[in-house]
C-alpha atoms as a PDB file:
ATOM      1  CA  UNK A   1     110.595 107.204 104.115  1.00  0.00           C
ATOM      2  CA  UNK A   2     108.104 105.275 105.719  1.00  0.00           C
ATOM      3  CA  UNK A   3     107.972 106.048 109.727  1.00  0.00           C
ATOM      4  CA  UNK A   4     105.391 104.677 112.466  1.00  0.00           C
ATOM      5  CA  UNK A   5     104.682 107.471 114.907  1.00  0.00           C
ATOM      6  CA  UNK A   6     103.568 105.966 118.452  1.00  0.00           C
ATOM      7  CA  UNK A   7     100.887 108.175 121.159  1.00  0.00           C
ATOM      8  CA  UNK A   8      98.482 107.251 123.311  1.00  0.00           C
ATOM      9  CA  UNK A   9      95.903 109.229 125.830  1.00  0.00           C
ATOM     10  CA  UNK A  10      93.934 108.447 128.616  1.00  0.00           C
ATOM     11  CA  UNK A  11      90.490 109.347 129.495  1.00  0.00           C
ATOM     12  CA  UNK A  12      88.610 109.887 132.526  1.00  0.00           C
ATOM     13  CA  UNK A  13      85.552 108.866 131.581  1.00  0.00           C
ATOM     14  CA  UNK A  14      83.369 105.935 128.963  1.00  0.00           C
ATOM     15  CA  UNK A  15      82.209 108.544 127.037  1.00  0.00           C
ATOM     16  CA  UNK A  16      82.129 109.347 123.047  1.00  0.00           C
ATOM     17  CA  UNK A  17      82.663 113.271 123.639  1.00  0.00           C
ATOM     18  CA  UNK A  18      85.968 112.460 126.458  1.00  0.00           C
ATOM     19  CA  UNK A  19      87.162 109.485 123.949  1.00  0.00           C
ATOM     20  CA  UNK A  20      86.433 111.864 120.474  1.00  0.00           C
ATOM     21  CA  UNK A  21      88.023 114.397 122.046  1.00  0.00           C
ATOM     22  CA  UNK A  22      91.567 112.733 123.354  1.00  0.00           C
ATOM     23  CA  UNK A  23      91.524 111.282 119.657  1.00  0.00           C
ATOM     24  CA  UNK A  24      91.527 114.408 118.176  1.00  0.00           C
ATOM     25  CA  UNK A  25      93.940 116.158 120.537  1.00  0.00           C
ATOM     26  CA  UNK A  26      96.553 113.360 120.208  1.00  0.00           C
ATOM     27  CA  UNK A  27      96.541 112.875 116.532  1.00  0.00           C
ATOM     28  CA  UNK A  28      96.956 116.979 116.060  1.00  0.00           C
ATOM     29  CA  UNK A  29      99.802 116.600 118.898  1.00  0.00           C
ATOM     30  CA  UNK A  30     101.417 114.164 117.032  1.00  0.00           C
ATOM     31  CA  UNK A  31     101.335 115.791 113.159  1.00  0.00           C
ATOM     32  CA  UNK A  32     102.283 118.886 114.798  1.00  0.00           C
ATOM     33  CA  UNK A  33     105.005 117.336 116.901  1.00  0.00           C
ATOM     34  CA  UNK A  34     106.741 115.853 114.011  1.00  0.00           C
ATOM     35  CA  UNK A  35     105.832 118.997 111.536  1.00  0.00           C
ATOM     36  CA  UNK A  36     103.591 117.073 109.454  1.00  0.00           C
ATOM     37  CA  UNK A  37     100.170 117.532 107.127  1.00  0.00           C
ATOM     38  CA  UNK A  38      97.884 115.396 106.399  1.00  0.00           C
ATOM     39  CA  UNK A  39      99.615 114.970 102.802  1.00  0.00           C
ATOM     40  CA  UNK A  40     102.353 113.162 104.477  1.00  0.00           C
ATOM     41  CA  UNK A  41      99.817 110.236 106.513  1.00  0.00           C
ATOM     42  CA  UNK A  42      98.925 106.753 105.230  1.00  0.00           C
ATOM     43  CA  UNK A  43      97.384 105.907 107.860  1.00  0.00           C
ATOM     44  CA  UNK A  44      96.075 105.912 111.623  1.00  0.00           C
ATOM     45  CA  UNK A  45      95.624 102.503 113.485  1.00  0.00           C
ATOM     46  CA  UNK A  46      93.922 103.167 116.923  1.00  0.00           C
ATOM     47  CA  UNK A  47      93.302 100.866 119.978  1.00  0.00           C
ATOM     48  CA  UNK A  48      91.468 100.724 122.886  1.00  0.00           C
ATOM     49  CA  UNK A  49      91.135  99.070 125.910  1.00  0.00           C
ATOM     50  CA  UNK A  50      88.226  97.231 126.574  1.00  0.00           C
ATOM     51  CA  UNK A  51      86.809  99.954 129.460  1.00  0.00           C
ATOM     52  CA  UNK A  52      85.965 102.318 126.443  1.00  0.00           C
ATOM     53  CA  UNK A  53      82.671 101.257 124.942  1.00  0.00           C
ATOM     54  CA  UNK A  54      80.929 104.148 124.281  1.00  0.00           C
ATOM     55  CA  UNK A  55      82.450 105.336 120.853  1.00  0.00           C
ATOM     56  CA  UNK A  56      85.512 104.619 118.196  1.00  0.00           C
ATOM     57  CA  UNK A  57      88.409 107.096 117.897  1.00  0.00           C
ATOM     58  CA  UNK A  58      88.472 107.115 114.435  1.00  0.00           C
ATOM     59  CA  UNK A  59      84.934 108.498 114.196  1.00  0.00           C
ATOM     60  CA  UNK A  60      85.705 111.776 116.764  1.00  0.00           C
ATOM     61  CA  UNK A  61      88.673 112.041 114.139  1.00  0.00           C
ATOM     62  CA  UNK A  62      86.772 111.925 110.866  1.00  0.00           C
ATOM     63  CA  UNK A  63      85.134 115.089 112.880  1.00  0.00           C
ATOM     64  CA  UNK A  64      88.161 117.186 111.638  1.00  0.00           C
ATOM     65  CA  UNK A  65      88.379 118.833 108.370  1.00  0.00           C
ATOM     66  CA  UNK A  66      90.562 116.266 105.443  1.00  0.00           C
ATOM     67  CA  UNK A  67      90.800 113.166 107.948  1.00  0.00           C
ATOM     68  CA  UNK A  68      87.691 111.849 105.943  1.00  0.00           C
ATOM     69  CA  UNK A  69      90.244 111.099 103.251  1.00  0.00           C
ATOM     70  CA  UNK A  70      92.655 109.112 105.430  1.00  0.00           C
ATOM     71  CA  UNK A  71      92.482 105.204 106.174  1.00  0.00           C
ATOM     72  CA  UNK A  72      91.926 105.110 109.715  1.00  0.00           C
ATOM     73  CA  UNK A  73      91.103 101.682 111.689  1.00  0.00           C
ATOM     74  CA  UNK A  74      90.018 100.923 115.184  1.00  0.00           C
ATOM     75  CA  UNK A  75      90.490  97.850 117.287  1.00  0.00           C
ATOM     76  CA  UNK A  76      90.090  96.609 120.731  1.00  0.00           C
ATOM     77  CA  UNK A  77      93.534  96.335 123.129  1.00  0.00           C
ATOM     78  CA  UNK A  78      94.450  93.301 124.778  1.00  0.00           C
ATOM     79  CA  UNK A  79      93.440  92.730 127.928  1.00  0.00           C
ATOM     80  CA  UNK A  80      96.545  92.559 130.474  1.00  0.00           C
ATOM     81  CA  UNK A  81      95.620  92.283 133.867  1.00  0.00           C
ATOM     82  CA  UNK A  82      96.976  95.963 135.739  1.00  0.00           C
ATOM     83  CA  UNK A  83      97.400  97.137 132.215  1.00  0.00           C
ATOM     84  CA  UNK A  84      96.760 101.151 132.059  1.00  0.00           C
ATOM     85  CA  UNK A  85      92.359 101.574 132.278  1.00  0.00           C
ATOM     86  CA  UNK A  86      91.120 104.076 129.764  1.00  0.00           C
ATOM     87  CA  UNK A  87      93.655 104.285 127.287  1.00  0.00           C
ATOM     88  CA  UNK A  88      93.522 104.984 123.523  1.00  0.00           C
ATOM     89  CA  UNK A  89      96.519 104.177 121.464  1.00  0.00           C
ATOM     90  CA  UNK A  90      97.631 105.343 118.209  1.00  0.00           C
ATOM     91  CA  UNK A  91      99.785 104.240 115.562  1.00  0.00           C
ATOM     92  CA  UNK A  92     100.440 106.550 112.588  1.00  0.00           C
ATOM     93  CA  UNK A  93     102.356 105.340 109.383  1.00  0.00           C
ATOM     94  CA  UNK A  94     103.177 108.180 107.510  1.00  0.00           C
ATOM     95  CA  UNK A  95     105.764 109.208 104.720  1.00  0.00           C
ATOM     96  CA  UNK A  96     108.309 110.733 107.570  1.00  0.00           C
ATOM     97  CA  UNK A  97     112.023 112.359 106.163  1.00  0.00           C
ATOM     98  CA  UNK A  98     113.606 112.094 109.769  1.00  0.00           C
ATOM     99  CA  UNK A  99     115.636 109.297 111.624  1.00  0.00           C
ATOM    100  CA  UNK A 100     113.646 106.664 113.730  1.00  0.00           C
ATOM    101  CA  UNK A 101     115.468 108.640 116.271  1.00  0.00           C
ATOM    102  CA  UNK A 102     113.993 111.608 115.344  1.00  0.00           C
ATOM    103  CA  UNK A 103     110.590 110.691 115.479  1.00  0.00           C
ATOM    104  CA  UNK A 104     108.464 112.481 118.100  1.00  0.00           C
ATOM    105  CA  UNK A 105     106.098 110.060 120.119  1.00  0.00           C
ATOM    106  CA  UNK A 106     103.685 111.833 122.297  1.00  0.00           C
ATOM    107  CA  UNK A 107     101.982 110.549 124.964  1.00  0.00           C
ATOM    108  CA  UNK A 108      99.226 111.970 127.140  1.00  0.00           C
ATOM    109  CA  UNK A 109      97.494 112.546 130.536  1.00  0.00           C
ATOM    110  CA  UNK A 110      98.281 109.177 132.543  1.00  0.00           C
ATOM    111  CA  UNK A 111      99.392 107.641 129.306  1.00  0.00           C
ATOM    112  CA  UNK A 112     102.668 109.269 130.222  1.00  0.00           C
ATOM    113  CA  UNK A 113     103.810 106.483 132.458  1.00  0.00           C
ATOM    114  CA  UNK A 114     103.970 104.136 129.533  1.00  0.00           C
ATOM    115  CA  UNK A 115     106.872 105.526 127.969  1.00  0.00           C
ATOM    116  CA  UNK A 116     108.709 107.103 130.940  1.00  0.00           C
ATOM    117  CA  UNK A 117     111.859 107.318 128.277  1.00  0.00           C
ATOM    118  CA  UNK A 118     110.308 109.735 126.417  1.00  0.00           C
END
């Protein structure tokens, strides 16, 4: 069944290793979270917000062995004034066998205090 499978991460700094690097640790957080391989993703929509210029998610991604082979896309977060500063978001739609309210979201460093429910 198709599921969408919500994260996000902060960063501390504009840079492509800090921004290729919280990509990579939240997409692995989030398969393993919700017991998943690679087999079972459609895709990964990322955004960003518009502090983080210095690289795209999806390319520290592509980094890690078979995620060449998976759609990914990037695009810039809206701008909300006091919105959350150095945040990368991710949205994976993957072929899920659990309940919505099953699904695992994971969210990290400051990116916690977006989804204080979870």
């Amino acid at each position: 069944m198709l599921r969408g499978i919500r994260g996000a991460a902060t960063v501390e700094n504009n840079s492509k290793d800090e921004i290729w690097k919280a990509a990579q640790l939240l997409i692995t957080k989030m398969l393993s979270a919700n017991g998943m391989s690679l087999d079972d993703v459609g895709a990964i929509i990322f955004t960003s917000t518009n502090d983080l210029t210095a690289a795209f998610p999806t390319a520290g991604l592509r980094q890690l062995p078979g995620f060449n082979l998976v759609p990914l896309f990037d695009a810039q977060e809206t701008f909300i004034e006091g919105s959350l500063p150095r945040c990368i978001r991710a949205l994976i739609l993957a072929d899920l066998d659990k309940k919505t309210s099953e699904v695992i979201h994971v969210y990290l460093g400051e990116a916690k205090k977006l989804r204080p429910d979870l």
